[in-house]
C-alpha atoms as a PDB file:
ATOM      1  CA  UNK A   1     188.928  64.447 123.404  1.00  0.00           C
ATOM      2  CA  UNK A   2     188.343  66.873 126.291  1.00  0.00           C
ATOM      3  CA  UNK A   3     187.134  66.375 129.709  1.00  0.00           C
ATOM      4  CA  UNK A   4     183.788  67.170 129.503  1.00  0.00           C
ATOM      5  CA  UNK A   5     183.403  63.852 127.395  1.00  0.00           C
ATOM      6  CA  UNK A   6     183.566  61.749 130.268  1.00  0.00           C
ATOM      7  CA  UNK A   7     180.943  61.263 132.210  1.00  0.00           C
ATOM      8  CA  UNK A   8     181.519  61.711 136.569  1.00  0.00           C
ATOM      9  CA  UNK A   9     181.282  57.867 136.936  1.00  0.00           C
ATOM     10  CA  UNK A  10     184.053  57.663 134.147  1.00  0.00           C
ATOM     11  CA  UNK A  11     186.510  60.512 135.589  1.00  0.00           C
ATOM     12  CA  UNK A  12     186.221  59.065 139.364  1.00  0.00           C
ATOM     13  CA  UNK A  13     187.570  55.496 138.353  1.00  0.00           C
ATOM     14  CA  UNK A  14     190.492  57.022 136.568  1.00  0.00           C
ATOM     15  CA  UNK A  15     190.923  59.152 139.388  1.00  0.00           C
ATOM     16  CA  UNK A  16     190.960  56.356 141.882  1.00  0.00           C
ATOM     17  CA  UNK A  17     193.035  54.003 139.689  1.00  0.00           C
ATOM     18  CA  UNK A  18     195.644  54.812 137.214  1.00  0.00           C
ATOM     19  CA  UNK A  19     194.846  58.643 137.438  1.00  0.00           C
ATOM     20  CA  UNK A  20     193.522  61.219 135.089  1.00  0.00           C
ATOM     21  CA  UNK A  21     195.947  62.673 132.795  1.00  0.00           C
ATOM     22  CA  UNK A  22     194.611  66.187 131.178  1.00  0.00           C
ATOM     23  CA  UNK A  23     196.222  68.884 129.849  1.00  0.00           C
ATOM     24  CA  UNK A  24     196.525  72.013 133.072  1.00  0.00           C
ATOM     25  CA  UNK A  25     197.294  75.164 130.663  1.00  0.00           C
ATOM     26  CA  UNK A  26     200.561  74.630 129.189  1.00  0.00           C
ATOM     27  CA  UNK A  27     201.830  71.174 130.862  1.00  0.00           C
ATOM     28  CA  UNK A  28     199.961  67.930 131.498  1.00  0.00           C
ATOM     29  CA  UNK A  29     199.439  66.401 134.517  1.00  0.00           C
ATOM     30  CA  UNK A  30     197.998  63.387 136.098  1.00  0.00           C
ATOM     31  CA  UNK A  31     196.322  63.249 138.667  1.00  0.00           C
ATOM     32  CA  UNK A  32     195.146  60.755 141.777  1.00  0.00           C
ATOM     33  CA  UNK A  33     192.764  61.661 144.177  1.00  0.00           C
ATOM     34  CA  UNK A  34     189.861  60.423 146.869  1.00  0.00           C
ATOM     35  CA  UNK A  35     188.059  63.230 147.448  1.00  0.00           C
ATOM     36  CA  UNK A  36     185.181  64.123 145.537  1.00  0.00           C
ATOM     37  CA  UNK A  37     185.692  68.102 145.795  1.00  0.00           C
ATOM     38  CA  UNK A  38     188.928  68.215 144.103  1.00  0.00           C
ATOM     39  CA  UNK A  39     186.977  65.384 141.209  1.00  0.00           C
ATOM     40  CA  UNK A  40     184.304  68.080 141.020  1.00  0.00           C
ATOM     41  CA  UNK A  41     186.418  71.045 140.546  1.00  0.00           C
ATOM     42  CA  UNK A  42     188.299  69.476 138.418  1.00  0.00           C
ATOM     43  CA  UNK A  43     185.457  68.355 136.329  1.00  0.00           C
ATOM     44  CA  UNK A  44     184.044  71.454 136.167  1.00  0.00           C
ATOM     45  CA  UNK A  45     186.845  74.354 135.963  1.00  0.00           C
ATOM     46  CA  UNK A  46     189.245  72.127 133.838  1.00  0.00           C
ATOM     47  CA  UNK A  47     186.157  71.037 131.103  1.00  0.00           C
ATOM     48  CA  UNK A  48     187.570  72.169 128.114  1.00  0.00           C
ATOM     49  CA  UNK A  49     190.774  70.327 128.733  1.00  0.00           C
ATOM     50  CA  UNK A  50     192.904  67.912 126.547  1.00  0.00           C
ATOM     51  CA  UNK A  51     192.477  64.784 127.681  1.00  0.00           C
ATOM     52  CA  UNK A  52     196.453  63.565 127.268  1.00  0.00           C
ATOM     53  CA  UNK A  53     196.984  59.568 126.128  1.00  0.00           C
ATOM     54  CA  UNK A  54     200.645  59.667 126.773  1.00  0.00           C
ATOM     55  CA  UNK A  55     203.294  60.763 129.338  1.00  0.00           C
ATOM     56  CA  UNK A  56     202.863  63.752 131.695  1.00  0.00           C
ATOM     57  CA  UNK A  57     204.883  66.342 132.943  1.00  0.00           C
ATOM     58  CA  UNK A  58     203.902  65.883 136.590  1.00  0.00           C
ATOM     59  CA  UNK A  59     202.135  63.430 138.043  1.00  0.00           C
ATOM     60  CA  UNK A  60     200.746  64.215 141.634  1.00  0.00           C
ATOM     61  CA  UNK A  61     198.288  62.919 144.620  1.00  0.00           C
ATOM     62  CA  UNK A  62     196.006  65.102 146.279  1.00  0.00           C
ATOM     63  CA  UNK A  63     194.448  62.097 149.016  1.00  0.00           C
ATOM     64  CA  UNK A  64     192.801  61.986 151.957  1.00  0.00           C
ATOM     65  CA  UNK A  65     194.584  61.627 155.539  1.00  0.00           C
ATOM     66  CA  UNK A  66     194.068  57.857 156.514  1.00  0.00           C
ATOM     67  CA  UNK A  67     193.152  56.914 160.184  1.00  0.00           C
ATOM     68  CA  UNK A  68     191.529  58.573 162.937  1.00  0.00           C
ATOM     69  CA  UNK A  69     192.928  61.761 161.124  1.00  0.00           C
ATOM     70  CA  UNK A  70     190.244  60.785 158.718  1.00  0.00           C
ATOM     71  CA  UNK A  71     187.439  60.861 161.103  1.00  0.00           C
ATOM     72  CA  UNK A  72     188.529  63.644 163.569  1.00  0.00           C
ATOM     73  CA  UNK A  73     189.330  67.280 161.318  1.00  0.00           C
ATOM     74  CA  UNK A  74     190.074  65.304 158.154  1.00  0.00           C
ATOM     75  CA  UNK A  75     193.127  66.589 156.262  1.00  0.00           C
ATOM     76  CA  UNK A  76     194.151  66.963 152.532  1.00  0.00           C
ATOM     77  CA  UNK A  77     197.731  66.362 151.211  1.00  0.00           C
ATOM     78  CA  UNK A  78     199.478  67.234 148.291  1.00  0.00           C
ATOM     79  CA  UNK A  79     202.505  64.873 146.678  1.00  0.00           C
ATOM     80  CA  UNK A  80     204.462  65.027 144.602  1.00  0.00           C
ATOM     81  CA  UNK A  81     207.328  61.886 143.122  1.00  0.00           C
ATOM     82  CA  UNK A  82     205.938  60.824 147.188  1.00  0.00           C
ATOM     83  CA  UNK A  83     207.523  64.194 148.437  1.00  0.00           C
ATOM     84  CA  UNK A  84     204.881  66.320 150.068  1.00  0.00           C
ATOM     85  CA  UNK A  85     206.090  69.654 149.466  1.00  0.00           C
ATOM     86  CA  UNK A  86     203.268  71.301 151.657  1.00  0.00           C
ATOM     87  CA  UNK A  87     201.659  71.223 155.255  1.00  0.00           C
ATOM     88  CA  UNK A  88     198.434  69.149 155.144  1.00  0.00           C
ATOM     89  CA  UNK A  89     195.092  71.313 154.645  1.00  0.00           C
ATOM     90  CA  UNK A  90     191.652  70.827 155.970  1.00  0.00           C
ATOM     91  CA  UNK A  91     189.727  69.025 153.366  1.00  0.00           C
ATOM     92  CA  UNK A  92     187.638  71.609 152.951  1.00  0.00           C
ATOM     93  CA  UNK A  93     190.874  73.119 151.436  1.00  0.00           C
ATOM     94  CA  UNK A  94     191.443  70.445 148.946  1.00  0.00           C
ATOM     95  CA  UNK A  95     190.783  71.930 145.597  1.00  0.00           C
ATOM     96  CA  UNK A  96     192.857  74.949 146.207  1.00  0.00           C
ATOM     97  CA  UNK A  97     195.846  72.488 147.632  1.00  0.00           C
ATOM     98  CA  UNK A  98     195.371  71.443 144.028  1.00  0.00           C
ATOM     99  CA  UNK A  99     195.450  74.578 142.650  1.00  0.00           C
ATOM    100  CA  UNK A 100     198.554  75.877 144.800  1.00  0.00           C
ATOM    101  CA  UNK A 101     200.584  72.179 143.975  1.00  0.00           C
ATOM    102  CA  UNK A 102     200.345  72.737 140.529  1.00  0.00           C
ATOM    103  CA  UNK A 103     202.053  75.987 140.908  1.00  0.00           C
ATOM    104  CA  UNK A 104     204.504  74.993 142.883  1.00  0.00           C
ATOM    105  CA  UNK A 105     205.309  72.067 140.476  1.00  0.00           C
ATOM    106  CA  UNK A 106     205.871  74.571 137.363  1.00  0.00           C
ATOM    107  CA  UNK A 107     207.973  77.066 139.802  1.00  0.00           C
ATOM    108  CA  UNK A 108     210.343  74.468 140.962  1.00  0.00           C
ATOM    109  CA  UNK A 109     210.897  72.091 137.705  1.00  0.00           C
ATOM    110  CA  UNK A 110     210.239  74.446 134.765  1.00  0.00           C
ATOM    111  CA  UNK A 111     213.526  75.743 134.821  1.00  0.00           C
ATOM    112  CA  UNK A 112     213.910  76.116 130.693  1.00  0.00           C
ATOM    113  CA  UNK A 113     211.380  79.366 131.409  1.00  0.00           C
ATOM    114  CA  UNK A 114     212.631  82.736 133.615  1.00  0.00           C
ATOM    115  CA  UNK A 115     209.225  82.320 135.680  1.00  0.00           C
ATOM    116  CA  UNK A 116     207.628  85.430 136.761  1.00  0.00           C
ATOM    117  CA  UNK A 117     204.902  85.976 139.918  1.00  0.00           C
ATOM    118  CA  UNK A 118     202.851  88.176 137.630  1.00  0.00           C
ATOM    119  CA  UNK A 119     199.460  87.841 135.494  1.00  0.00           C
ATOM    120  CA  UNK A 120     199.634  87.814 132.071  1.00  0.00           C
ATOM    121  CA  UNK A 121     196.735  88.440 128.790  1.00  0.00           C
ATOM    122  CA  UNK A 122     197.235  89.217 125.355  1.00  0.00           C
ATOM    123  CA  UNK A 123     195.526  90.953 122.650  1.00  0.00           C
ATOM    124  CA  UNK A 124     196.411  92.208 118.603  1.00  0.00           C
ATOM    125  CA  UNK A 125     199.220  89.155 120.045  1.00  0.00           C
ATOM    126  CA  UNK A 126     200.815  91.529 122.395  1.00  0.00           C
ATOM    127  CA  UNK A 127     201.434  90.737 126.039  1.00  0.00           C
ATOM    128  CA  UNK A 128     200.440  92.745 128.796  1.00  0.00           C
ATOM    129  CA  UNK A 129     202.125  91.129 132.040  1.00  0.00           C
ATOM    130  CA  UNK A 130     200.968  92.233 135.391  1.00  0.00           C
ATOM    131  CA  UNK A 131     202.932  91.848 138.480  1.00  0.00           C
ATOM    132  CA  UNK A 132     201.816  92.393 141.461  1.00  0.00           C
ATOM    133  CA  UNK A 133     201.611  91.688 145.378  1.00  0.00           C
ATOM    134  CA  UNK A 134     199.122  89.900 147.311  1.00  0.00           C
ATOM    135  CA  UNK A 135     196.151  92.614 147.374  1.00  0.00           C
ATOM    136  CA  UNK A 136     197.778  94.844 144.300  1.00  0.00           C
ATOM    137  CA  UNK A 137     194.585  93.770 142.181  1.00  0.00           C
ATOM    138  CA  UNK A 138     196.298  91.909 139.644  1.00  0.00           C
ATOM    139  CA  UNK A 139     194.076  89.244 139.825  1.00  0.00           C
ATOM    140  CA  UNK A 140     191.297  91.034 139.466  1.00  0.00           C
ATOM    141  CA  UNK A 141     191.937  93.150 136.601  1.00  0.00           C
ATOM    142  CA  UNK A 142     193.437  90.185 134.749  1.00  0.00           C
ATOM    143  CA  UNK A 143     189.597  88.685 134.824  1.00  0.00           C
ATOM    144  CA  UNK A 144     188.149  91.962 133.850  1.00  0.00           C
ATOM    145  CA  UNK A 145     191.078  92.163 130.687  1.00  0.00           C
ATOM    146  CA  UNK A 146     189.141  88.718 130.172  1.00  0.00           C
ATOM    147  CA  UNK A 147     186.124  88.715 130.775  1.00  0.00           C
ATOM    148  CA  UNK A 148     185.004  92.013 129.498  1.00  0.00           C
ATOM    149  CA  UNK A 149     188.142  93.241 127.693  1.00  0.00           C
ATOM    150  CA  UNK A 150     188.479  90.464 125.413  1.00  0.00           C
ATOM    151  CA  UNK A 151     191.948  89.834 125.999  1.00  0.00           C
ATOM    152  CA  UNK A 152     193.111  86.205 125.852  1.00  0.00           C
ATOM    153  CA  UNK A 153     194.079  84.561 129.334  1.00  0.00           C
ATOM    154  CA  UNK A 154     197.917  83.362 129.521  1.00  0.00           C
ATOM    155  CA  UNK A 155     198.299  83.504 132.941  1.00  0.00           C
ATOM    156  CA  UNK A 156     196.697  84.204 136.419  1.00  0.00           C
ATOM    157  CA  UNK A 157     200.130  83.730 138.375  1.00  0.00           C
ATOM    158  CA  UNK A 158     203.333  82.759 136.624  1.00  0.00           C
ATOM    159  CA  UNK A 159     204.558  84.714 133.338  1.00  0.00           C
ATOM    160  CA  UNK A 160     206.857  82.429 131.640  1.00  0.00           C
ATOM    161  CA  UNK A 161     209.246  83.627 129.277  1.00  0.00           C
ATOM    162  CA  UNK A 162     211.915  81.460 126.967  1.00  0.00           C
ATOM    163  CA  UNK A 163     215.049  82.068 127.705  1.00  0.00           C
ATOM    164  CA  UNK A 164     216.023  83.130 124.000  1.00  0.00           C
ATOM    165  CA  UNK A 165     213.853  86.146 123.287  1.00  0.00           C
ATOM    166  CA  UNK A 166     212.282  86.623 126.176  1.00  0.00           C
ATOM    167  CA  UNK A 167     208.953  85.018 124.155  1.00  0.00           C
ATOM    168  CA  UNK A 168     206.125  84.844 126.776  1.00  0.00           C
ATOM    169  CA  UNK A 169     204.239  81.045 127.139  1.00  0.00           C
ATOM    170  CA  UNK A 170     200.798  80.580 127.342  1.00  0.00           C
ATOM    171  CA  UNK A 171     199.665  78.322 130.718  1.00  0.00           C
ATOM    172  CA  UNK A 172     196.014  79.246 130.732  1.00  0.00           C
ATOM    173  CA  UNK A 173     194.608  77.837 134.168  1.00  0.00           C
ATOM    174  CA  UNK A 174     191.684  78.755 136.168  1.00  0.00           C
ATOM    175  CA  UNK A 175     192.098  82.364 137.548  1.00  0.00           C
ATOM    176  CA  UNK A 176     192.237  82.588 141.543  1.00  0.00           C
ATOM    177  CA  UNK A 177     190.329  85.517 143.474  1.00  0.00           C
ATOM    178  CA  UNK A 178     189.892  86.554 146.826  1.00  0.00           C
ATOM    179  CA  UNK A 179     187.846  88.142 149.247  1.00  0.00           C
ATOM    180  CA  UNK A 180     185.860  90.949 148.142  1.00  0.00           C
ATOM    181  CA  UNK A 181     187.612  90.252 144.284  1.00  0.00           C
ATOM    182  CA  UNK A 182     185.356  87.073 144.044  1.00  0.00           C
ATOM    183  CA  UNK A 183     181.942  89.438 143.721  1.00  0.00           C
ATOM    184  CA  UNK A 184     183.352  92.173 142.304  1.00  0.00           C
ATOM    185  CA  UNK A 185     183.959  89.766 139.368  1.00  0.00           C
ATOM    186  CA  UNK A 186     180.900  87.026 139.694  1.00  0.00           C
ATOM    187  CA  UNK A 187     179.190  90.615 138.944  1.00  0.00           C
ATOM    188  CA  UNK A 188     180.425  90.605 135.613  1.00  0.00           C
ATOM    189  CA  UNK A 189     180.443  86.925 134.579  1.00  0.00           C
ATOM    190  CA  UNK A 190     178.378  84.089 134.636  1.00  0.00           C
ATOM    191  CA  UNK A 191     178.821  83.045 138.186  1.00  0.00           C
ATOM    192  CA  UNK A 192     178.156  79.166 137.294  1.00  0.00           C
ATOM    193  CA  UNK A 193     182.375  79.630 136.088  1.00  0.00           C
ATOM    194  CA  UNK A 194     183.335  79.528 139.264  1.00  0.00           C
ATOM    195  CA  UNK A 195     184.508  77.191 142.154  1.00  0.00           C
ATOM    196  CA  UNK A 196     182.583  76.962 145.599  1.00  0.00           C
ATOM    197  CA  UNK A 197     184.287  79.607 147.854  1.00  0.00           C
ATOM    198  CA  UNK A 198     186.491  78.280 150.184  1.00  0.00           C
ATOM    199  CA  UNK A 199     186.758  80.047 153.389  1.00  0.00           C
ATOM    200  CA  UNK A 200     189.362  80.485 156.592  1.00  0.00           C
ATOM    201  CA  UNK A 201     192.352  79.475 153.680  1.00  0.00           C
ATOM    202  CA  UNK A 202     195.755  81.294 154.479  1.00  0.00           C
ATOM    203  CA  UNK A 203     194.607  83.627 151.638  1.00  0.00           C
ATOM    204  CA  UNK A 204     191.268  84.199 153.332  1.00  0.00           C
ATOM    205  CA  UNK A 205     188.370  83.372 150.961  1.00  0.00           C
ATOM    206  CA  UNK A 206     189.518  81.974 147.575  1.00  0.00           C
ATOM    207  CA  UNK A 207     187.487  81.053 143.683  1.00  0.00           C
ATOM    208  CA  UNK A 208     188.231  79.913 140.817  1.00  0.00           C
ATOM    209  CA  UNK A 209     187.238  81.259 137.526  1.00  0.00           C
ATOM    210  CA  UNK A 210     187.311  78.969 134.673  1.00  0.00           C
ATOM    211  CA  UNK A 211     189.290  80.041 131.916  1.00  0.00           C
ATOM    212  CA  UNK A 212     187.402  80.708 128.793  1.00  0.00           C
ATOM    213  CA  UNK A 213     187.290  78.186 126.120  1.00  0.00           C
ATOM    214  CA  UNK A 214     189.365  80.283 123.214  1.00  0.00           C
ATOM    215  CA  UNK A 215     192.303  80.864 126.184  1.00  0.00           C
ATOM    216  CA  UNK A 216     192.116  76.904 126.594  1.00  0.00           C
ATOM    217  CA  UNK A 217     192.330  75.937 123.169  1.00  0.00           C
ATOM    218  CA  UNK A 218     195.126  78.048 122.296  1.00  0.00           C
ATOM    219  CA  UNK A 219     197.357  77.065 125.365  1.00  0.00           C
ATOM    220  CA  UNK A 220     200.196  76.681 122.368  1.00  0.00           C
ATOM    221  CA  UNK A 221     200.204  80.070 121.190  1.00  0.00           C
ATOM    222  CA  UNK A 222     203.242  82.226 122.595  1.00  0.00           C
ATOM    223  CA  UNK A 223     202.624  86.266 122.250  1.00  0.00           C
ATOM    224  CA  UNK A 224     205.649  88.759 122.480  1.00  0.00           C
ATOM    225  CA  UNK A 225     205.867  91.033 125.581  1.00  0.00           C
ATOM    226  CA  UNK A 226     204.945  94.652 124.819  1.00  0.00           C
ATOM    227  CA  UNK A 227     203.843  96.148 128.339  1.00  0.00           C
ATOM    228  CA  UNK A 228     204.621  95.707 131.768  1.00  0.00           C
ATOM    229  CA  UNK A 229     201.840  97.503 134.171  1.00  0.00           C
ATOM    230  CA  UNK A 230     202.294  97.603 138.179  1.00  0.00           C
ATOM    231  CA  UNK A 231     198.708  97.148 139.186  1.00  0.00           C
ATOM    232  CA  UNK A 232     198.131  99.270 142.705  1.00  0.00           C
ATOM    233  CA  UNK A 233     194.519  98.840 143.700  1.00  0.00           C
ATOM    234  CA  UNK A 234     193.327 101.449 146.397  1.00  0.00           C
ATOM    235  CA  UNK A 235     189.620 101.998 147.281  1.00  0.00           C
ATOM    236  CA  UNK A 236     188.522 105.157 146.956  1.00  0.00           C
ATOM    237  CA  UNK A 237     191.897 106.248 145.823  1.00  0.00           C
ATOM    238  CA  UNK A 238     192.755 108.519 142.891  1.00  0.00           C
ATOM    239  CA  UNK A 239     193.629 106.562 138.881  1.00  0.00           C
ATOM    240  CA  UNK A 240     196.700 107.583 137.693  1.00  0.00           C
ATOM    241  CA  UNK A 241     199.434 106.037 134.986  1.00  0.00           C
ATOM    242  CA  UNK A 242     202.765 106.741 135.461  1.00  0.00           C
ATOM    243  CA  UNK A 243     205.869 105.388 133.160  1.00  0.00           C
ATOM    244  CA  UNK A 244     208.503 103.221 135.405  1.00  0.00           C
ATOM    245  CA  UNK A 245     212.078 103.585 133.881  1.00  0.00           C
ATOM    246  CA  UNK A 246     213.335 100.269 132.417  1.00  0.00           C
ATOM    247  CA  UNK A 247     216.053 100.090 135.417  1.00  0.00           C
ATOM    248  CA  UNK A 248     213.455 100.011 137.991  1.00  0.00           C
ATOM    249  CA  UNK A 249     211.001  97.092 136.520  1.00  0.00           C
ATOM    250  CA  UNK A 250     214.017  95.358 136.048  1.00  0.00           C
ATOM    251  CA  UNK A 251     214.653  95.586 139.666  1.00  0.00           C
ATOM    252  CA  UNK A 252     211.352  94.400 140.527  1.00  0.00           C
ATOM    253  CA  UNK A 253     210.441  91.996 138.086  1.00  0.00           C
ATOM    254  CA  UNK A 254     214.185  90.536 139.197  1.00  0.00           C
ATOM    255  CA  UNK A 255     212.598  90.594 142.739  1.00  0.00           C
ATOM    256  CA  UNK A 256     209.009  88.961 141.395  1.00  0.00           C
ATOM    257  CA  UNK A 257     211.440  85.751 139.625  1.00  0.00           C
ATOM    258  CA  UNK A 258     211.095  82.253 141.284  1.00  0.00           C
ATOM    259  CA  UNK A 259     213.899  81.183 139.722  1.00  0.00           C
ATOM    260  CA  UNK A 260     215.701  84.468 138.729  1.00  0.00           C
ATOM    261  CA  UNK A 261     218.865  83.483 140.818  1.00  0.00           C
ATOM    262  CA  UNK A 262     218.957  79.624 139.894  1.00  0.00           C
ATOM    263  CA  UNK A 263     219.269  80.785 136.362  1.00  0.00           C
ATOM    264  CA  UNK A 264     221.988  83.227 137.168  1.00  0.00           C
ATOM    265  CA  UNK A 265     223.267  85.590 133.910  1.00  0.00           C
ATOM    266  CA  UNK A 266     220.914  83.734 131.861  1.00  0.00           C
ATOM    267  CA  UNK A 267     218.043  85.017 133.836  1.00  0.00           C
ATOM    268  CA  UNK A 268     219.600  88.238 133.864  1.00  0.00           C
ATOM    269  CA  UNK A 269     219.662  88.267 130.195  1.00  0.00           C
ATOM    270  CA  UNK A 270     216.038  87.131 129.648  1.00  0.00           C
ATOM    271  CA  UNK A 271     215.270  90.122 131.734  1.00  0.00           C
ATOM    272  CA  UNK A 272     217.319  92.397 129.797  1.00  0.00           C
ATOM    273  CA  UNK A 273     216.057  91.193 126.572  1.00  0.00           C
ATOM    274  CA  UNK A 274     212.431  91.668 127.807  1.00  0.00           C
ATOM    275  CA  UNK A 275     213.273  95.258 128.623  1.00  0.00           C
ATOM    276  CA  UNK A 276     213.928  96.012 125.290  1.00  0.00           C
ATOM    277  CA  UNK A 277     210.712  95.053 124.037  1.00  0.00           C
ATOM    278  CA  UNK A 278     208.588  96.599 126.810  1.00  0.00           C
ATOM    279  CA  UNK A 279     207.199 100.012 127.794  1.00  0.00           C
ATOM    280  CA  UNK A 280     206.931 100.024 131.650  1.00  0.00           C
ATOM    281  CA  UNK A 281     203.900 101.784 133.603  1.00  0.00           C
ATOM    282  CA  UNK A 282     202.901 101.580 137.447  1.00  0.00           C
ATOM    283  CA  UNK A 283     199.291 102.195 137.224  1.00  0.00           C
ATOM    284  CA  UNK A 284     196.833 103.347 140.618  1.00  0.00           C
ATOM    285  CA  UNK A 285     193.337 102.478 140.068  1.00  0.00           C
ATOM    286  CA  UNK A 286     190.527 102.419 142.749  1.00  0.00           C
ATOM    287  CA  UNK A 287     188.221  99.323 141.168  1.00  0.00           C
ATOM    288  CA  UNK A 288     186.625 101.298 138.368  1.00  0.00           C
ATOM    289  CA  UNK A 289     187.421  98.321 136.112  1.00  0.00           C
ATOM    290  CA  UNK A 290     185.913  99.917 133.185  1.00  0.00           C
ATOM    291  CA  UNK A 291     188.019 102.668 133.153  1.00  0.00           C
ATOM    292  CA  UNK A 292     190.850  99.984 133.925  1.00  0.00           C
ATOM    293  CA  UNK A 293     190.288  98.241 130.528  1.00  0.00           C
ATOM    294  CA  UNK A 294     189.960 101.963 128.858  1.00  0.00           C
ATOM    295  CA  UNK A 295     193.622 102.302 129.882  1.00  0.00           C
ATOM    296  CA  UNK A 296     194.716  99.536 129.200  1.00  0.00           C
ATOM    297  CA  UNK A 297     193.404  99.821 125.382  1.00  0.00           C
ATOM    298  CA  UNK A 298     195.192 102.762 125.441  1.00  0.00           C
ATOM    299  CA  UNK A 299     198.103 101.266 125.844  1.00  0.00           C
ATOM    300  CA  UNK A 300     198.264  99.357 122.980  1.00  0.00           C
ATOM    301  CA  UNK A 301     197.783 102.153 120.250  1.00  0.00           C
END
């Protein structure tokens, strides 16, 4: 059973009561909540979803502030086990507190993965991870890999790898743009995938793309590193691949860990056994994301 087999009337009393329990890319989670935004995006971006029967990994509340907050600028909060790990949003904000909770919960309890801030797709069962800062245009050519690469979606923001070989996990979740990144790829794709934009976030304007169906249904398929691509998006800049020595994506991807330092030498080993399965590349492109994927493909000959 999947989520789309419940009807809205059906969803919102689970969501009000005992909560929703579904599977969010690689872990389940139930879920609580009073406001009908984060119901609807759910609803809509997570469709395709398990629906789960039994335990979860992470149950959380994303609720409505209660008394005159609730009248006068209305708030959204995230918990956690009752621990709200974030600042209250505006409710407009809601469904991207959502978004950003779940994250957190995977960075700061998934410990039995090295967790990586980096994008991640697969094709020919070979994974390309992508890490990048804020603005890089990781994000963006992740959806293109997807959407018109036909790469398989494992990641938008956290490359997980097992601590033994260095294996990377699928957690296939909704893929988060923004700013000018949210046309650039509603150009390319149906835009009825996405979220409503939601404006004035710390982010600026943020979307989410759903994740296409195969991606979803094979959340339980691993893939074995075999690239690992610095994204550095600059408008009206020049394209250019360049191979990063092994010593010096170490040093970044080290930098790029949530939990790098909590799992001491055996993160430092998961790195180092990733490094011997890779080829490393920093890679300048200025939004031509046809020529992107081109490279890309090249890449895996």
């Amino acid at each position: 059973m999947i989520l789309q087999d419940y009807s809205s009337q059906q969803a919102s009393r689970l969501l009000l009561g005992n909560g929703l329990t579904f599977r969010a890319g690689r872990f389940s989670v139930r879920l609580n909540t009073n406001i009908s935004t984060v119901a609807k995006g759910i609803l809509h971006l997570y469709s395709n979803n398990e629906v789960v029967h039994n335990s979860c990994d992470f149950a959380v509340h994303v609720s409505r502030s209660i008394g005159m907050r609730s009248i006068i600028k209305p708030q959204a909060h995230f918990s956690f086990n009752s621990i709200e790990p974030f600042t209250p949003l505006p409710i407009s904000q809601a469904f991207p507190l959502f978004e950003w909770g779940a994250n957190w919960c995977v960075t700061n309890h998934c410990h039995q993965y090295l967790i990586i801030h980096a994008a991640v797709v697969e094709k020919q069962g070979k994974a390309l991870i992508l890490p990048g800062q804020p603005g890089s245009g990781k994000s963006t050519l992740c959806a293109a890999l997807v959407e018109l690469g036909g790469w398989r979606l494992l990641s938008d923001e956290l490359t997980l790898l097992t601590l033994t070989d260095a294996t990377v996990i699928a957690n296939p979740r909704p893929i988060s743009l923004k700013n000018q990144s949210i046309d650039i790829i509603k150009n390319i794709t149906d835009e009825q995938r996405f979220s409503a934009v939601v404006h004035d976030t710390l982010k600026g304007s943020v979307a989410h793309l759903k994740p296409p169906k195969r991606s979803v249904a094979s959340y339980d398929q691993s893939a074995m590193p075999y690239l690992v691509v610095y994204p550095k998006f600059k408008a009206g800049g020049d394209n250019y691949l360049q191979a990063l020595s092994k010593g010096e994506s170490f040093i970044r991807l080290a930098d790029n860990a949530f939990n790098y330092s909590i799992l001491a030498e055996t993160g430092f080993q998961t790195l180092a056994t990733l490094h011997d399965q890779v080829s490393c590349y920093e890679y300048g492109y200025d939004g031509d994301l046809q020529e992107a994927i081109r490279t890309m493909e090249s890449l895996l000959a």
